[in-house]
PDB file of N, CA and C in Angstrom:
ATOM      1  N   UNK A   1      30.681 169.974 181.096  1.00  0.00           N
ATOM      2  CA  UNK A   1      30.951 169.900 179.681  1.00  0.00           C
ATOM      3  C   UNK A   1      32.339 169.297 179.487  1.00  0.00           C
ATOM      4  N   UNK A   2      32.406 168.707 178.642  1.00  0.00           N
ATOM      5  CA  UNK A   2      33.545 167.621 178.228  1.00  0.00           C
ATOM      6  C   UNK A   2      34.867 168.776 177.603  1.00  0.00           C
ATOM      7  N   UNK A   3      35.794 168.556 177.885  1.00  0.00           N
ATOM      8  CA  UNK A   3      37.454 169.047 176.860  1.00  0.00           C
ATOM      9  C   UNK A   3      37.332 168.585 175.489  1.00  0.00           C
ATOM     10  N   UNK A   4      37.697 169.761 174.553  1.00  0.00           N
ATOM     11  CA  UNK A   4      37.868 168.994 173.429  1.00  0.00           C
ATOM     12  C   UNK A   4      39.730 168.301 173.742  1.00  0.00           C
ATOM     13  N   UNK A   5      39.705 167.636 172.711  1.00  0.00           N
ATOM     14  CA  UNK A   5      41.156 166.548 172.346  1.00  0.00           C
ATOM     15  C   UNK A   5      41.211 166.754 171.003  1.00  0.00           C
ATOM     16  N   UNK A   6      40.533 167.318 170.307  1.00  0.00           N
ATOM     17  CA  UNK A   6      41.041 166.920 168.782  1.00  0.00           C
ATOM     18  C   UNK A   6      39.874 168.095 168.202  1.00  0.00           C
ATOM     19  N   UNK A   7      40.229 168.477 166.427  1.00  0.00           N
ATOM     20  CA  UNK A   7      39.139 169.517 165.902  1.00  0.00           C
ATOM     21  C   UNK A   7      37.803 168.737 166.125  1.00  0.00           C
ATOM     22  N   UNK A   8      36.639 169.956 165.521  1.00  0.00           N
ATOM     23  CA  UNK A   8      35.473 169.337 165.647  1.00  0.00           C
ATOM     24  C   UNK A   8      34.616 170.543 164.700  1.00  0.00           C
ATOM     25  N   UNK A   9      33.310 169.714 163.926  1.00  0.00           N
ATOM     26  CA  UNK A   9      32.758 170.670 162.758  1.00  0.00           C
ATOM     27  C   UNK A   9      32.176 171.396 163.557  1.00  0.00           C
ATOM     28  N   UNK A  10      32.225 172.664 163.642  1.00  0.00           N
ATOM     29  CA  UNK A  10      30.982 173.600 164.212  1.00  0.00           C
ATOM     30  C   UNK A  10      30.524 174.590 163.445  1.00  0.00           C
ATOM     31  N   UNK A  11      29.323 174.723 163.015  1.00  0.00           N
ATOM     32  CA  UNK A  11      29.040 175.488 161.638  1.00  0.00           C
ATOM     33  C   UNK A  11      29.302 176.304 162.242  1.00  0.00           C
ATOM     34  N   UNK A  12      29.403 177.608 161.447  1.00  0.00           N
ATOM     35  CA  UNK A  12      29.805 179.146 161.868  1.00  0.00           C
ATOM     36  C   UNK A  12      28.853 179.907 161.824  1.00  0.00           C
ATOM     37  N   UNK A  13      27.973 180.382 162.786  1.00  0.00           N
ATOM     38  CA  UNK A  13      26.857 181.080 162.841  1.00  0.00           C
ATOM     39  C   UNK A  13      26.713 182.597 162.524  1.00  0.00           C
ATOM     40  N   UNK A  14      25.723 183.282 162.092  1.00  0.00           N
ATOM     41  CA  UNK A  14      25.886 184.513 161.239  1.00  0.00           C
ATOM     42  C   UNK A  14      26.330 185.197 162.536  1.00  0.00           C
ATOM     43  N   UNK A  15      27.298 186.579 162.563  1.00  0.00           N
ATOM     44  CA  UNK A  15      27.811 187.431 163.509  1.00  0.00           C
ATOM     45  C   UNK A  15      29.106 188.227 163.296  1.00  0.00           C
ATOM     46  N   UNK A  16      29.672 188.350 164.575  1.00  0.00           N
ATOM     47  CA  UNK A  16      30.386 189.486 163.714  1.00  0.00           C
ATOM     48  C   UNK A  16      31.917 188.741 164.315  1.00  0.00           C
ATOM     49  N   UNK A  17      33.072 188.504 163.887  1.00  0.00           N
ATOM     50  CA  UNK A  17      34.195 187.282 164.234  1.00  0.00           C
ATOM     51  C   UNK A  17      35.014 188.823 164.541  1.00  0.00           C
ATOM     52  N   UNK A  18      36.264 188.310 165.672  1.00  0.00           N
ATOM     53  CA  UNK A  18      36.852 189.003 166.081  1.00  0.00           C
ATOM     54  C   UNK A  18      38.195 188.706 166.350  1.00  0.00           C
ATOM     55  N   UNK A  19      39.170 189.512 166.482  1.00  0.00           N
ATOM     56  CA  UNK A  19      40.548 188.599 166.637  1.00  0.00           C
ATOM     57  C   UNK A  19      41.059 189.252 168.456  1.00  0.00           C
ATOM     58  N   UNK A  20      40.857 188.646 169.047  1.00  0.00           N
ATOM     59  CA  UNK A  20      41.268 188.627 170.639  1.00  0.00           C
ATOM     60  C   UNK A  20      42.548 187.798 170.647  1.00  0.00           C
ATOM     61  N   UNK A  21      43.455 188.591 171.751  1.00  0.00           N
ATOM     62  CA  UNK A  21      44.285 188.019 172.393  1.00  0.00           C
ATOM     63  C   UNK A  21      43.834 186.271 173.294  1.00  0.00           C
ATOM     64  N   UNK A  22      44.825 185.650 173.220  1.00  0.00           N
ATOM     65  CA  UNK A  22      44.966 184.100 173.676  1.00  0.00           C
ATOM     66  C   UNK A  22      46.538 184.205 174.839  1.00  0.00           C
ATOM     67  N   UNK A  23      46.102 183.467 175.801  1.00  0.00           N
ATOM     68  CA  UNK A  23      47.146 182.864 176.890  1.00  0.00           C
ATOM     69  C   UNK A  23      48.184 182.396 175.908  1.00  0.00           C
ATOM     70  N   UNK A  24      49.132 182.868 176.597  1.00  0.00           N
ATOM     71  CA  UNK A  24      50.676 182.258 175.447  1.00  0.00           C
ATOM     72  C   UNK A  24      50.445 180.366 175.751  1.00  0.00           C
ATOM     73  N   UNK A  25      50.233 179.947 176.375  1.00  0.00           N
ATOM     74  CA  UNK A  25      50.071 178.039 176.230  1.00  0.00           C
ATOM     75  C   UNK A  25      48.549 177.633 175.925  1.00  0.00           C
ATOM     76  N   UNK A  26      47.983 178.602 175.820  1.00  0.00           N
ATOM     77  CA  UNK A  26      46.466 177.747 175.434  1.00  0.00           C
ATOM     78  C   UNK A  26      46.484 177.172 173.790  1.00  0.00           C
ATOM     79  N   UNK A  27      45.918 175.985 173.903  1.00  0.00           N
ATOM     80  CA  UNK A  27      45.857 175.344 172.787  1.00  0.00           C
ATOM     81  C   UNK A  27      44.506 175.680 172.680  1.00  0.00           C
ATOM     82  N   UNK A  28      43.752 175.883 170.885  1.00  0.00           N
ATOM     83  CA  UNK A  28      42.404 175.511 170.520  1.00  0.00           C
ATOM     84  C   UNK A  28      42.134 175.051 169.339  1.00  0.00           C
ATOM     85  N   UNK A  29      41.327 174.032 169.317  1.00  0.00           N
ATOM     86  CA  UNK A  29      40.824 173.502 168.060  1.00  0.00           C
ATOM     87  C   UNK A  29      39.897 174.005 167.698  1.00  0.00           C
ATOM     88  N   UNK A  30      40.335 173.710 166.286  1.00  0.00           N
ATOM     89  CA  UNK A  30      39.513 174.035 165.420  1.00  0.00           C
ATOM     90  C   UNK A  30      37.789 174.022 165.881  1.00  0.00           C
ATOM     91  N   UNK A  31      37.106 174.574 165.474  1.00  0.00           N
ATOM     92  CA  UNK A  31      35.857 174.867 165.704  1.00  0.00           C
ATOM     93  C   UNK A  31      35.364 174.888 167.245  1.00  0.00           C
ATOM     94  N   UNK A  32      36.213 174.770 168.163  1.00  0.00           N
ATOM     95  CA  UNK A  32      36.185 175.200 169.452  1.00  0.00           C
ATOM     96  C   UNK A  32      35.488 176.531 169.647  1.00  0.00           C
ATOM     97  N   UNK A  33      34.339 176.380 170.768  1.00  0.00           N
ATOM     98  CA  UNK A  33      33.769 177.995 171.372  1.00  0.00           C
ATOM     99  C   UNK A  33      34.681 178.506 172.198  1.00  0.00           C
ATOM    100  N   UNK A  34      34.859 179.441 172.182  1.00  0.00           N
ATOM    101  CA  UNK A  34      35.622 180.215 173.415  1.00  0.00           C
ATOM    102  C   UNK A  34      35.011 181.467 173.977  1.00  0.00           C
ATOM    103  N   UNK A  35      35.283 181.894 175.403  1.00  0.00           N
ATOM    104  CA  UNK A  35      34.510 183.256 176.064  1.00  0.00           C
ATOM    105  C   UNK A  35      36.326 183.592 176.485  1.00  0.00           C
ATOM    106  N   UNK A  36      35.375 185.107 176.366  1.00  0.00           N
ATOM    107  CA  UNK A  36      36.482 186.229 176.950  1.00  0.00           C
ATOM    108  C   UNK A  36      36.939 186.294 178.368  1.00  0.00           C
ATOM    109  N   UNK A  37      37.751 186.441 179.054  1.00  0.00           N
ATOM    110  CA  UNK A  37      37.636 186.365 180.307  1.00  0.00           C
ATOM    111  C   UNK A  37      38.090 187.561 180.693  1.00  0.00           C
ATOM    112  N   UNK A  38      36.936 188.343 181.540  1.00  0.00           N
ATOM    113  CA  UNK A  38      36.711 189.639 181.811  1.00  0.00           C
ATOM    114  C   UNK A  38      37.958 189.969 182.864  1.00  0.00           C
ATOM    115  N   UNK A  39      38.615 189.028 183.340  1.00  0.00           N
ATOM    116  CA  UNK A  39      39.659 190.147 184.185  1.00  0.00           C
ATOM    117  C   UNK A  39      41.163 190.461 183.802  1.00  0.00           C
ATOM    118  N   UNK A  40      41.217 189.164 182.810  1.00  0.00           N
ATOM    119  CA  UNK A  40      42.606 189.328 182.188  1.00  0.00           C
ATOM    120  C   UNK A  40      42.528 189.476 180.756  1.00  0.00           C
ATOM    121  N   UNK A  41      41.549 190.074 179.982  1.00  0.00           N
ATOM    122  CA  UNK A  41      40.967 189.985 178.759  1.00  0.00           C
ATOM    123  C   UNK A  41      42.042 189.350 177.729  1.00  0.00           C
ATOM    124  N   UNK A  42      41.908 187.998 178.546  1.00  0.00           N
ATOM    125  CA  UNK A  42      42.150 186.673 177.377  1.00  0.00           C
ATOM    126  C   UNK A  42      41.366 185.560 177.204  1.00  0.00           C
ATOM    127  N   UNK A  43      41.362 184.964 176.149  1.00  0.00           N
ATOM    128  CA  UNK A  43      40.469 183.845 175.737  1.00  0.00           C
ATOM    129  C   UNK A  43      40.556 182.891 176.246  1.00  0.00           C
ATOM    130  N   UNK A  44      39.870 182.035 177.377  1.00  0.00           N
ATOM    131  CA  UNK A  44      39.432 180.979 177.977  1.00  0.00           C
ATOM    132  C   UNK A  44      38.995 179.669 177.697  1.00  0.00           C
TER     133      UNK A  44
END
């Protein structure tokens, strides 16, 4: 699967949104998916 570089539309599917911790240098765009990462429970 390709890197994003820039935002991108991703409709927002019905569920339940959550606010998780992020790596202090991770960048994400806009409408970017992200998974949890189970050993350092930060966003990947």
């Amino acid at each position: 699967m390709a890197n994003l570089v820039q935002d991108r539309n991703t409709p927002q599917a019905e569920g339940s949104v959550f606010n998780l911790p992020v790596a202090a240098a991770m960048l994400i765009y806009a409408g970017a998916l992200v998974a949890l990462h189970s050993c350092e429970h930060n966003a990947v």
